[in-house]
N, C-alpha and C. Protein backbone atom coordinates (compact mmCIF):
# COMPACT_ATOMS: atom_id res chain seq x y z
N UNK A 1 -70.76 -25.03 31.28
CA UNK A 1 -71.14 -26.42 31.34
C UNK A 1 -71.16 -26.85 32.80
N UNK A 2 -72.20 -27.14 33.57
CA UNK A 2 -72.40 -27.74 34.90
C UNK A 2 -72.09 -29.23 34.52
N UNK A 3 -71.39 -29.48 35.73
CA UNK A 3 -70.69 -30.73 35.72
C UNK A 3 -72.48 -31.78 36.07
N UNK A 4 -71.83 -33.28 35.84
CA UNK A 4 -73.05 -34.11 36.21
C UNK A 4 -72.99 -34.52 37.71
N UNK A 5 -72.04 -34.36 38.38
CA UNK A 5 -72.25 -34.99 39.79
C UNK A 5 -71.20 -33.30 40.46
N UNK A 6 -71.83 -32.66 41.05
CA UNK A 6 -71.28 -31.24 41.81
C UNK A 6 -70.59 -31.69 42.74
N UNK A 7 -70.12 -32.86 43.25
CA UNK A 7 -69.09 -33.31 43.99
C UNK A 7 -68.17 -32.98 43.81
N UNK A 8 -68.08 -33.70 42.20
CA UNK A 8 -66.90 -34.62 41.52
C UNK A 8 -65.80 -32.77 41.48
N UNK A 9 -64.40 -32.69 41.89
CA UNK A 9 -63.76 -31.48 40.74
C UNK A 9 -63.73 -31.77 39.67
N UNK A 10 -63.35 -30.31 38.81
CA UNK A 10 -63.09 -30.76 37.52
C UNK A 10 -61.73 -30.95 36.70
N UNK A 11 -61.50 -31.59 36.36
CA UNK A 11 -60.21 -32.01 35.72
C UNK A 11 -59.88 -31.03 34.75
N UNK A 12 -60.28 -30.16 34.20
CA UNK A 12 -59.65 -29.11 33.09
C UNK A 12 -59.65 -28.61 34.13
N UNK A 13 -57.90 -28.04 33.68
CA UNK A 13 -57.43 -27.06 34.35
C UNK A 13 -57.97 -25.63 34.43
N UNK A 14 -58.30 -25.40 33.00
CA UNK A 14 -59.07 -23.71 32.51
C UNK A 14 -60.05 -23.56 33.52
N UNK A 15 -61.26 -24.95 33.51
CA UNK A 15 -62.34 -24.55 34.79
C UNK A 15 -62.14 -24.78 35.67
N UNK A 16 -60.91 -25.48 36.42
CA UNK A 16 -60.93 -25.07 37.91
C UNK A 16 -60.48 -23.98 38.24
N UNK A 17 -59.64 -23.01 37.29
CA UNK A 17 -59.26 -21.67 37.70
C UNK A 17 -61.11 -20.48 37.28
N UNK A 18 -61.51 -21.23 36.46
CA UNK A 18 -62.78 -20.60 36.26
C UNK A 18 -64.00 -20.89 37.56
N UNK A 19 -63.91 -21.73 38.17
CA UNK A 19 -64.96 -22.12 39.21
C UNK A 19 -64.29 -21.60 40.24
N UNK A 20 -62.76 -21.02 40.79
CA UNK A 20 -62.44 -20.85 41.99
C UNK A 20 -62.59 -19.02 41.74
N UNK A 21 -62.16 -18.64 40.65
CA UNK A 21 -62.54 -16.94 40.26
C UNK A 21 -64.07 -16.39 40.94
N UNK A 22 -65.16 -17.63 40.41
CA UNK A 22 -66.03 -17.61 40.69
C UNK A 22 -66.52 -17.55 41.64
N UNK A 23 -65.91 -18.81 42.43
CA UNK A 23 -65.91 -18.65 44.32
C UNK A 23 -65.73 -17.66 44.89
N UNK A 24 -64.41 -16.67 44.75
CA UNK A 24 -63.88 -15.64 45.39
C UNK A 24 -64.36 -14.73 45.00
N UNK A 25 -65.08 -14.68 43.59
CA UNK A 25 -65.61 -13.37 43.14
C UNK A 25 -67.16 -13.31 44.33
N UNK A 26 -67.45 -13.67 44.37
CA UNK A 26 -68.52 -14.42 45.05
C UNK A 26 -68.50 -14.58 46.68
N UNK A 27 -67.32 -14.74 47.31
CA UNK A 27 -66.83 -14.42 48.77
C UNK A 27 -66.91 -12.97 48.78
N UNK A 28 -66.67 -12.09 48.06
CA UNK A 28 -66.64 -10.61 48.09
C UNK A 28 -67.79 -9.99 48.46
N UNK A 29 -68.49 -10.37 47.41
CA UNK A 29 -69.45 -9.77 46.89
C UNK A 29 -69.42 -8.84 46.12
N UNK A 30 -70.48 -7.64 46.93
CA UNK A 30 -70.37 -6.29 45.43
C UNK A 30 -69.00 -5.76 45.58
N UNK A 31 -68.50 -5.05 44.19
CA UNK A 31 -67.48 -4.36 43.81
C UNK A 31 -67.78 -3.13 43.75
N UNK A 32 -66.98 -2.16 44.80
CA UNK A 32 -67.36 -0.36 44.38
C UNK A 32 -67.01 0.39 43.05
N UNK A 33 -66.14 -0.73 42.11
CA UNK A 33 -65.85 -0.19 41.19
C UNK A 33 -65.00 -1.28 40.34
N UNK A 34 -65.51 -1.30 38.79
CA UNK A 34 -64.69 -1.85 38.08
C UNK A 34 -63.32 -2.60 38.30
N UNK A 35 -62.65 -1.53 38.82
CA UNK A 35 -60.97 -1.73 39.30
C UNK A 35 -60.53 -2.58 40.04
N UNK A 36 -61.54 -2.55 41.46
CA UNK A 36 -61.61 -3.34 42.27
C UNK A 36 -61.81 -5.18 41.92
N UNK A 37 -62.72 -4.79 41.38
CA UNK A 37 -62.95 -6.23 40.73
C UNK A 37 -61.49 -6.81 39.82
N UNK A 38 -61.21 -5.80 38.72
CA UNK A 38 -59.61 -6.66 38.11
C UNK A 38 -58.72 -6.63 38.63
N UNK A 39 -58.75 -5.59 40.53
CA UNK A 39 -57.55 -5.65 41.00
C UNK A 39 -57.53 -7.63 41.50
N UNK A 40 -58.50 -7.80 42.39
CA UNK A 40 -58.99 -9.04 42.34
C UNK A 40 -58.69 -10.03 41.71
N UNK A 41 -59.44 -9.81 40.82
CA UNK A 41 -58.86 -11.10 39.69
C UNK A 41 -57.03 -11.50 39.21
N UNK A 42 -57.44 -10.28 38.92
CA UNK A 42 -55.73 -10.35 38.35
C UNK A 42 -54.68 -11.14 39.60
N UNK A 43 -54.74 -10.76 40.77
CA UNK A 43 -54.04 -10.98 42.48
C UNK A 43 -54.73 -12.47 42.35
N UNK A 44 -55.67 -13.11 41.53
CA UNK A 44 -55.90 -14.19 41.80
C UNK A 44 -54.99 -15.50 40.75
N UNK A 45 -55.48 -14.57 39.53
CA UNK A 45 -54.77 -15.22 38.51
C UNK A 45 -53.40 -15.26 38.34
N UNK A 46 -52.70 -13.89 39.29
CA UNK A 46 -50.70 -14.05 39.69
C UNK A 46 -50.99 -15.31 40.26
N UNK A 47 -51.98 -15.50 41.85
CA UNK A 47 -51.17 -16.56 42.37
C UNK A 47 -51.47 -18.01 41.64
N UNK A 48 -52.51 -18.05 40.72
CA UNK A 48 -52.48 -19.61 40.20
C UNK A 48 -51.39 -19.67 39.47
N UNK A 49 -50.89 -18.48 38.51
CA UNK A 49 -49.76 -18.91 37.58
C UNK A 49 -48.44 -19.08 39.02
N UNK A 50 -48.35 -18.76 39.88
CA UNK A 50 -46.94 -18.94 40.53
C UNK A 50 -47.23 -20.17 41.15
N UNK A 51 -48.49 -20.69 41.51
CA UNK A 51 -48.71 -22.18 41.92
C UNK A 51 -48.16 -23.24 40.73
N UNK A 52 -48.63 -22.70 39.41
CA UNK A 52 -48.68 -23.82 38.55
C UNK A 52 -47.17 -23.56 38.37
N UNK A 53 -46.60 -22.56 37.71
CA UNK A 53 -45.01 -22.63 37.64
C UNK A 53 -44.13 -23.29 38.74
N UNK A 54 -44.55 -22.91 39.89
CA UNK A 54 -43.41 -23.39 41.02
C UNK A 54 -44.03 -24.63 41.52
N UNK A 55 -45.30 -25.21 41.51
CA UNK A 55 -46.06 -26.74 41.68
C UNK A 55 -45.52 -27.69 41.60
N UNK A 56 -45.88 -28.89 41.28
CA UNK A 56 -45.91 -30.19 41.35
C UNK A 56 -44.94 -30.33 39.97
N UNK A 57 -43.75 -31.19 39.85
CA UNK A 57 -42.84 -31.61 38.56
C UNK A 57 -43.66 -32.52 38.24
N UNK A 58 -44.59 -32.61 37.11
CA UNK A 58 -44.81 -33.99 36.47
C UNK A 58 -44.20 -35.11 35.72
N UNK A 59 -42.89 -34.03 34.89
CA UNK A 59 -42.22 -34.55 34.19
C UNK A 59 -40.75 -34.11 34.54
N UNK A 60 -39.61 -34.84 34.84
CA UNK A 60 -38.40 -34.61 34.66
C UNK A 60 -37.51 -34.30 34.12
N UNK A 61 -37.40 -33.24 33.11
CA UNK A 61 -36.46 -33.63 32.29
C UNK A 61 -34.93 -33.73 32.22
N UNK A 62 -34.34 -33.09 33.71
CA UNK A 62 -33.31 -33.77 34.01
C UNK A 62 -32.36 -35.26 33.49
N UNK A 63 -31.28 -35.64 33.50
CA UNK A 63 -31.35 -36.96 33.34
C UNK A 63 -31.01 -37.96 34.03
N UNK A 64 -31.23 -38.78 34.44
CA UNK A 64 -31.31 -38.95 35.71
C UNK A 64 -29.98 -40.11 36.05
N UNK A 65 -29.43 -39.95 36.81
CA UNK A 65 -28.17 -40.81 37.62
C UNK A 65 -28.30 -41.74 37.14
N UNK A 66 -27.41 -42.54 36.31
CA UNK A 66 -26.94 -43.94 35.74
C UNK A 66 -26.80 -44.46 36.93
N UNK A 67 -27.10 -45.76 36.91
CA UNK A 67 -27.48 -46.61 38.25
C UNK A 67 -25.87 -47.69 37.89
N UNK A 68 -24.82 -47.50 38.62
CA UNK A 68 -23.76 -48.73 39.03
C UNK A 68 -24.07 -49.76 38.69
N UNK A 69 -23.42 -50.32 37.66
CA UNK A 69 -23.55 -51.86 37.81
C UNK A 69 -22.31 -52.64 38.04
């Protein structure tokens, strides 16, 4: 699905890891071999999962310091 304005990113998460695969697959270019290519990918797809695991807390679930009254 091509987005309507190629500016805009895209907000699903699935296709921005799908449009940046794409990028880098694509910075390369040709592959001498199969392998090469999933060594690639795979070295791409470790580092998004260690971005998204160790990333941004959206949610806290800590609980958080009772405030003195």
């Amino acid at each position: 699905m091509t987005p309507i304005n190629p500016e805009l990113e895209p907000s699903d998460a699935l296709e921005r890891v799908n449009l940046e695969l794409k990028r880098r697959t694509r910075v390369a270019g040709l592959f001498p071999n199969e392998a090469s290519l999933l060594r690639l990918v795979t070295a791409l797809l470790a580092e998004f999962s260690d971005e998204w695991e160790t990333g941004k807390v959206y949610l806290n679930m800590e609980s958080p310091t009772q405030p003195s009254v």
